[in-house]
C-alpha atoms as a PDB file:
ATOM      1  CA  UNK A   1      22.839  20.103  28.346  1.00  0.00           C
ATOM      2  CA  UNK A   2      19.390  18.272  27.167  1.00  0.00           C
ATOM      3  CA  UNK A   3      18.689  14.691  28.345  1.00  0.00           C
ATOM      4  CA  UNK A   4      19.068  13.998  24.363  1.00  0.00           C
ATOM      5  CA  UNK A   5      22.325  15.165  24.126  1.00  0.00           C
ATOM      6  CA  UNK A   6      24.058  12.960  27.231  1.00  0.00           C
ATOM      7  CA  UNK A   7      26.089  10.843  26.061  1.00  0.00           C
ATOM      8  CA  UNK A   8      24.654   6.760  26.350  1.00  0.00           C
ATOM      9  CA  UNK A   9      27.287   4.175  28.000  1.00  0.00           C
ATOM     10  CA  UNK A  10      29.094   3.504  24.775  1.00  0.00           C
ATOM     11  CA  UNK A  11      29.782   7.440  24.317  1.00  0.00           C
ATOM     12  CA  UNK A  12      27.057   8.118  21.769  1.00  0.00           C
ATOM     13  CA  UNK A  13      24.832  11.050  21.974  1.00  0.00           C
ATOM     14  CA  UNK A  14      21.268  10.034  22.665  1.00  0.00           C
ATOM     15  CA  UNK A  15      19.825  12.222  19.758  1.00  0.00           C
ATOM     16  CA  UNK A  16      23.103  10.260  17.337  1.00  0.00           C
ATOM     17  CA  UNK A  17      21.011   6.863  18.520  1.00  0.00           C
ATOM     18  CA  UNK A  18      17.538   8.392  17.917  1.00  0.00           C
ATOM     19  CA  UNK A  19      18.443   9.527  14.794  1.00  0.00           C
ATOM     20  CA  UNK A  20      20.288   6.506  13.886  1.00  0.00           C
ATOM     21  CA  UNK A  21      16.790   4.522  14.984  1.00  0.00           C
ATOM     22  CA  UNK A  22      14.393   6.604  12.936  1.00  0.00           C
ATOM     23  CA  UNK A  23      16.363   5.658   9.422  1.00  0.00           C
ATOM     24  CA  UNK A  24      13.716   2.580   8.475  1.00  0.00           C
ATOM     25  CA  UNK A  25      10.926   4.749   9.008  1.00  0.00           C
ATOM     26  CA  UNK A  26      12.895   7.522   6.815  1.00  0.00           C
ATOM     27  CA  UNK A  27      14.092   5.187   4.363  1.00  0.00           C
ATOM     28  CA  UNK A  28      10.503   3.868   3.785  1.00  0.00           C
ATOM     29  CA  UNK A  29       8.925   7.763   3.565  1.00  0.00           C
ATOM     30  CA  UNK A  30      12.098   8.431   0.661  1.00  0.00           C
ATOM     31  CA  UNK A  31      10.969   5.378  -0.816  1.00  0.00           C
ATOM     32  CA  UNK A  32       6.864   6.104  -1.099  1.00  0.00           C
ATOM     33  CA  UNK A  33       8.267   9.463  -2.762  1.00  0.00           C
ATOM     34  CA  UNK A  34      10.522   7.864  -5.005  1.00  0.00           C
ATOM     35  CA  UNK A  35       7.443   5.678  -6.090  1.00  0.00           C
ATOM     36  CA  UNK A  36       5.155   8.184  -6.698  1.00  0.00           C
ATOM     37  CA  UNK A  37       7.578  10.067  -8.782  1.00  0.00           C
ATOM     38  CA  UNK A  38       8.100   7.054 -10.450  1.00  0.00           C
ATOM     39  CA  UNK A  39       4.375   6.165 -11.254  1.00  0.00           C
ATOM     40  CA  UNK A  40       4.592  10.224 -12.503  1.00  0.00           C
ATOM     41  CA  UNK A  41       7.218   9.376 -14.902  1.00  0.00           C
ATOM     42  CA  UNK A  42       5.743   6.347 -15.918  1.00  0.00           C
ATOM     43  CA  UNK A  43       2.213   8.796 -16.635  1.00  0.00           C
ATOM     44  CA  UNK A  44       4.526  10.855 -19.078  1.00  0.00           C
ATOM     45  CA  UNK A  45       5.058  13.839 -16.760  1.00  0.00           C
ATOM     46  CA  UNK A  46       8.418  16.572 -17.549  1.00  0.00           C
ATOM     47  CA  UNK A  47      11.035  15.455 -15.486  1.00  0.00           C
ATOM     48  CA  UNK A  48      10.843  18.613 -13.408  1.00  0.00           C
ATOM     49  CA  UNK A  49       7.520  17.595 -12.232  1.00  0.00           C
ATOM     50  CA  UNK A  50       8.638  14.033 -11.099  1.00  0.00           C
ATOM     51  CA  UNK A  51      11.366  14.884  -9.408  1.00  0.00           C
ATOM     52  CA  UNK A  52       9.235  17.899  -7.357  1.00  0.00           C
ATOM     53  CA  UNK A  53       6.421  14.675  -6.935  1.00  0.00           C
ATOM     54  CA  UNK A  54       9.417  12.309  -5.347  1.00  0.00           C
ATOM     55  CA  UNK A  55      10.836  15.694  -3.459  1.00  0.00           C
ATOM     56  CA  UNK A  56       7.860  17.096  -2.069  1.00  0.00           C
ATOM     57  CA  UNK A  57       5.872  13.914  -1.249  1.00  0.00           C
ATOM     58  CA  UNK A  58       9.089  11.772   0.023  1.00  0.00           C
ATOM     59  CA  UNK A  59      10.806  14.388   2.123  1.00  0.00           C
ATOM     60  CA  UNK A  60       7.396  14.778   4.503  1.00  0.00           C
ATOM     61  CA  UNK A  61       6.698  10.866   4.859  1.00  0.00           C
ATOM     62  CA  UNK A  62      10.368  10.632   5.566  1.00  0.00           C
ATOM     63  CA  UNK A  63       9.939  13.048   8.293  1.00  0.00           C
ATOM     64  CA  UNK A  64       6.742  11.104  10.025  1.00  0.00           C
ATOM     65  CA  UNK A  65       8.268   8.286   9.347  1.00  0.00           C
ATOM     66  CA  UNK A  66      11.280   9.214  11.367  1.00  0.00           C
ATOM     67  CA  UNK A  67       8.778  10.447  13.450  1.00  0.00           C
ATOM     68  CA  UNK A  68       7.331   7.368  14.120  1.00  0.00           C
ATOM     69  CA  UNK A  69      10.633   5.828  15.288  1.00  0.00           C
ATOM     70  CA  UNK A  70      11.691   7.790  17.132  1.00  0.00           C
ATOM     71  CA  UNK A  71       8.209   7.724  19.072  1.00  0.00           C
ATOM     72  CA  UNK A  72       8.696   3.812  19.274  1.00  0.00           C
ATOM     73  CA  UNK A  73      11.837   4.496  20.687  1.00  0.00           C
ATOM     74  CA  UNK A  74      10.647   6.221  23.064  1.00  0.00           C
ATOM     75  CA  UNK A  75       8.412   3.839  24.343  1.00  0.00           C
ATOM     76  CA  UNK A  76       5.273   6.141  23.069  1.00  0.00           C
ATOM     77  CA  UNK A  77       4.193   3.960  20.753  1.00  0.00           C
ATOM     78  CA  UNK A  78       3.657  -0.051  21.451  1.00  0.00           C
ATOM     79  CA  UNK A  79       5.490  -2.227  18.917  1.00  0.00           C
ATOM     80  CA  UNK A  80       3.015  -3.696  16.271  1.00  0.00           C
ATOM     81  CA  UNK A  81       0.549  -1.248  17.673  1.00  0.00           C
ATOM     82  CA  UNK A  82      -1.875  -0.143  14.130  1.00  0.00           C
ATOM     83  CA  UNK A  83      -3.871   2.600  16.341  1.00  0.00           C
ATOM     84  CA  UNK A  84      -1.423   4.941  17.302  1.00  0.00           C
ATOM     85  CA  UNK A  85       0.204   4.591  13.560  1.00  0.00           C
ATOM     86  CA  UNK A  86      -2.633   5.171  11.934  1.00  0.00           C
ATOM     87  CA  UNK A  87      -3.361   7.919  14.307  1.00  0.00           C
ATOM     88  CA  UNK A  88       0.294   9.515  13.558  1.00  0.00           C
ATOM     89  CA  UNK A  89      -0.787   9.185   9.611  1.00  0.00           C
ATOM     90  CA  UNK A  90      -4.058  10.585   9.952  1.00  0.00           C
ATOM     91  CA  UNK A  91      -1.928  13.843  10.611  1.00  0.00           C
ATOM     92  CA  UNK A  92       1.432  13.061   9.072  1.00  0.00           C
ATOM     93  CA  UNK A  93      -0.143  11.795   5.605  1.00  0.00           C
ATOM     94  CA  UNK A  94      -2.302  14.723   4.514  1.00  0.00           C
ATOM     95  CA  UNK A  95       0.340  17.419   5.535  1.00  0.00           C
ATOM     96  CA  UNK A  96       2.716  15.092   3.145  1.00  0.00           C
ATOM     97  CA  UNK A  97       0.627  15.599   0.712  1.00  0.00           C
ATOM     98  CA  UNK A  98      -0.058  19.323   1.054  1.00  0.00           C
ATOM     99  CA  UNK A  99       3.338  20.146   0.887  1.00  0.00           C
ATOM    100  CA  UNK A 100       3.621  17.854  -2.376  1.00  0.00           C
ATOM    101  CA  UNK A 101       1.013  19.982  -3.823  1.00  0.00           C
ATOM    102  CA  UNK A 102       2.461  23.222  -2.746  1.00  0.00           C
ATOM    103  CA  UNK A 103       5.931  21.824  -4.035  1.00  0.00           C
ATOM    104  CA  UNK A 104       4.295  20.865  -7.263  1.00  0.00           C
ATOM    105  CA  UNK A 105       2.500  24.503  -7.724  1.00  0.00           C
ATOM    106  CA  UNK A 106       6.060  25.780  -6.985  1.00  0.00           C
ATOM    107  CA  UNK A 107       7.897  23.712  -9.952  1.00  0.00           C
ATOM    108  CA  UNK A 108       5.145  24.750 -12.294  1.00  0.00           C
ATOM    109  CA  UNK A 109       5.072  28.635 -10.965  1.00  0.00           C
ATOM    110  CA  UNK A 110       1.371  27.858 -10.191  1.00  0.00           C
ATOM    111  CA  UNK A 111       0.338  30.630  -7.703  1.00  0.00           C
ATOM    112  CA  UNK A 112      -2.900  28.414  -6.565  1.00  0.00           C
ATOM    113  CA  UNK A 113      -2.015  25.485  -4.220  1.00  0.00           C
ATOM    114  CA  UNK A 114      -4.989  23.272  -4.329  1.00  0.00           C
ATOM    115  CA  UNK A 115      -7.810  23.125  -7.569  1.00  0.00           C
ATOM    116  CA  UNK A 116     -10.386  21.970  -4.667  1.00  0.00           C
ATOM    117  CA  UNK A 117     -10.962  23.579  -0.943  1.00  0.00           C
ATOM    118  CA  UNK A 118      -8.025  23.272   1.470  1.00  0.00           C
ATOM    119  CA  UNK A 119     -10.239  21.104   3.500  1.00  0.00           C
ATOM    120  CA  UNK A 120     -11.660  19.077   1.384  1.00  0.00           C
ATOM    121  CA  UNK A 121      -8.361  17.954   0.154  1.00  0.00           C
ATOM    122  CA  UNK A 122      -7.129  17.156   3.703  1.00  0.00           C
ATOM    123  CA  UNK A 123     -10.285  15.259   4.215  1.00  0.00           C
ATOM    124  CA  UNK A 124     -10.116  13.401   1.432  1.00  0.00           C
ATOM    125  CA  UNK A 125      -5.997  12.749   2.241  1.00  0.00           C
ATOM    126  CA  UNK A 126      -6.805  11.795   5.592  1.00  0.00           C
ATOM    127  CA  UNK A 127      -9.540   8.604   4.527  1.00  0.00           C
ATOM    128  CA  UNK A 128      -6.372   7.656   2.478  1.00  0.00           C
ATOM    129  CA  UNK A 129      -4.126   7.673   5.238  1.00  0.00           C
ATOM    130  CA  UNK A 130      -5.385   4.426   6.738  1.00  0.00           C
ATOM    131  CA  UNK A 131      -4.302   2.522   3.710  1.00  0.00           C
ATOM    132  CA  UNK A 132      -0.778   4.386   4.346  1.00  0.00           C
ATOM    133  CA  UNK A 133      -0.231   3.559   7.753  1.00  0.00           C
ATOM    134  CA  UNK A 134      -1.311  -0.079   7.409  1.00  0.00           C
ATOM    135  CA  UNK A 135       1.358  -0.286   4.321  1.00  0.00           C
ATOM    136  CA  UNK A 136       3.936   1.884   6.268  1.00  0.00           C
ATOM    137  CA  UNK A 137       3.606  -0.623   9.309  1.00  0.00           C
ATOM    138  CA  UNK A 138       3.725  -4.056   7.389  1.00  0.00           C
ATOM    139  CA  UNK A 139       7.048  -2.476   5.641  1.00  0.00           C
ATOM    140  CA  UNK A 140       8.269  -1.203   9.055  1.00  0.00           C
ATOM    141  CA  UNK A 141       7.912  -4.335  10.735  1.00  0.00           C
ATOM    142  CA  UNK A 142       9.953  -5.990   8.179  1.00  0.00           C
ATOM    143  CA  UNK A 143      12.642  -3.743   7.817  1.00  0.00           C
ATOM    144  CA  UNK A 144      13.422  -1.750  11.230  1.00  0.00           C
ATOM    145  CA  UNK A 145      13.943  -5.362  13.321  1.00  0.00           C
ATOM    146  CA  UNK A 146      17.124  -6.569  10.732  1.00  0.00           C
ATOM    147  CA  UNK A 147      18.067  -2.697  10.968  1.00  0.00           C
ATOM    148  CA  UNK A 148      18.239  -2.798  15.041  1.00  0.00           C
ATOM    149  CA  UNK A 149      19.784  -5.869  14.985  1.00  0.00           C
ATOM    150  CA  UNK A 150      22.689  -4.474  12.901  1.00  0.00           C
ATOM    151  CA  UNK A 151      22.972  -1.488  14.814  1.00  0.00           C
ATOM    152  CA  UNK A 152      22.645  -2.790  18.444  1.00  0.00           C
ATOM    153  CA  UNK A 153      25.824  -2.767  19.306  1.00  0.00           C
ATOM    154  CA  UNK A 154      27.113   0.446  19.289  1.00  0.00           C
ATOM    155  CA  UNK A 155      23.661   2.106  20.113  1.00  0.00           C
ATOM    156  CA  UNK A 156      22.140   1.716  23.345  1.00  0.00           C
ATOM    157  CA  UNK A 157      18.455   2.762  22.399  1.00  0.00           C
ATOM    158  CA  UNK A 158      18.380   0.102  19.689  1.00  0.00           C
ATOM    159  CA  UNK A 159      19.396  -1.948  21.723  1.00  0.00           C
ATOM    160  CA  UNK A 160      16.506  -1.713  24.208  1.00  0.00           C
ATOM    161  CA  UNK A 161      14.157  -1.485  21.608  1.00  0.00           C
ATOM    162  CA  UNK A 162      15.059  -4.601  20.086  1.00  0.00           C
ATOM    163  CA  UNK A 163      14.545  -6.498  23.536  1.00  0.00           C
ATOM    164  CA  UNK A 164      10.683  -4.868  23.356  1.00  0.00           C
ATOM    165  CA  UNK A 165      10.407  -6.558  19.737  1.00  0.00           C
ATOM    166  CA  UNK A 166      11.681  -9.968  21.130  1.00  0.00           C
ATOM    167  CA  UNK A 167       9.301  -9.629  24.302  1.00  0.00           C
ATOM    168  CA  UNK A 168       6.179  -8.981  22.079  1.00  0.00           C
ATOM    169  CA  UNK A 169       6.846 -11.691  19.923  1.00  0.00           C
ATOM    170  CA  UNK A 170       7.105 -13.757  23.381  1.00  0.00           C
ATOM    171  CA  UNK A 171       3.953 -12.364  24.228  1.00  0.00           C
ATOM    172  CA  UNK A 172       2.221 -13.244  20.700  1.00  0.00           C
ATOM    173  CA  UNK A 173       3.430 -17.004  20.938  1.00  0.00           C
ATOM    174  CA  UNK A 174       2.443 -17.582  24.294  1.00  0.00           C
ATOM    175  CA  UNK A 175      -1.590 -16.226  23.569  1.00  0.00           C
ATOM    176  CA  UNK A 176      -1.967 -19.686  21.794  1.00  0.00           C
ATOM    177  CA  UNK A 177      -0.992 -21.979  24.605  1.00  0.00           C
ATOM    178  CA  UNK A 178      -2.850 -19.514  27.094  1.00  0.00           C
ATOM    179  CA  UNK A 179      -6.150 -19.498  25.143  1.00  0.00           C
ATOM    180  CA  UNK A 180      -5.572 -23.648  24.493  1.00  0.00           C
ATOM    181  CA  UNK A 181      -5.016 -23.845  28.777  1.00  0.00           C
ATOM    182  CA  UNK A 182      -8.094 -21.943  29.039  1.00  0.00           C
ATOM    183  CA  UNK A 183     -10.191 -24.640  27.182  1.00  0.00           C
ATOM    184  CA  UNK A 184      -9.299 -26.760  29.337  1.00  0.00           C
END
């Protein structure tokens, strides 16, 4: 049996707490679908193409932002850390989009993808996956902490993440008084 499948110390199954840790980061990629299909609606689009826009676009970012969680979880990723997020979107955004698009063509029974170059597109998709990542953290940092908190204590990997949240925001408090000493 995996290492992700033994059970924790309160009889969970590591992958159950994983997954149960990666549903902020999922929430908020279901969320940047549903708002896109929204701002589709909102253009006048069929119905058929909004809900293929909120499908296609939301179901990827939920994915990497699952992803991303998990990968926190893990310890991969430092907490509050914009590099490595931004580096995760820089991959995780354009393919989000790409499958959009092919979902899109799909819906419409469109056999051509993309009306540019398949590079081009990810190009341009990954400049706007800064923007993504830096709105996909600022949410993530607001919603994940109140999630752990609530989920702590049945699941053990929560748990331990949420004492990495509380010793970075130790850490950020105490750079004032070190930098102040240092004046000195």
């Amino acid at each position: 049996m995996g290492a992700a499948l033994h059970p924790g110390p309160r009889g969970r199954s590591r992958a159950a707490c994983y997954a149960e840790v990666a549903v902020p980061g999922a929430a908020i990629g279901l969320l940047s679908g549903a708002f896109a299909g929204g701002v589709a609606s909102l253009a006048g689009l069929p119905a058929a193409m909004v809900a293929a826009i909120a499908v296609g676009l939301g179901a990827p970012l939920a994915l990497f932002g699952g992803l991303y969680c998990v990968l926190l979880a893990a310890g991969r990723i430092g907490v509050g850390a914009v590099g490595p997020v931004a580096l995760l979107w820089l991959v995780g955004f354009p393919l989000s989009r790409l499958a959009d698009e092919f979902v899109v063509a799909q819906v419409l029974g469109q056999e051509s993808v993309l009306r540019e170059p398949l590079l081009s597109f990810l190009l341009f998709q990954a400049m706007l996956s800064l923007g993504y990542a830096i709105g996909f953290l600022w949410l993530h940092e607001r919603l994940a902490p109140r999630w752990l908190l609530r989920i702590t204590g049945h699941n053990d990997v929560a748990a331990t993440l949420v004492a990495r949240y509380v010793e970075h925001v130790s850490s950020v408090r105490a750079r004032p008084r070190r930098a102040a000493d240092r004046g000195r």
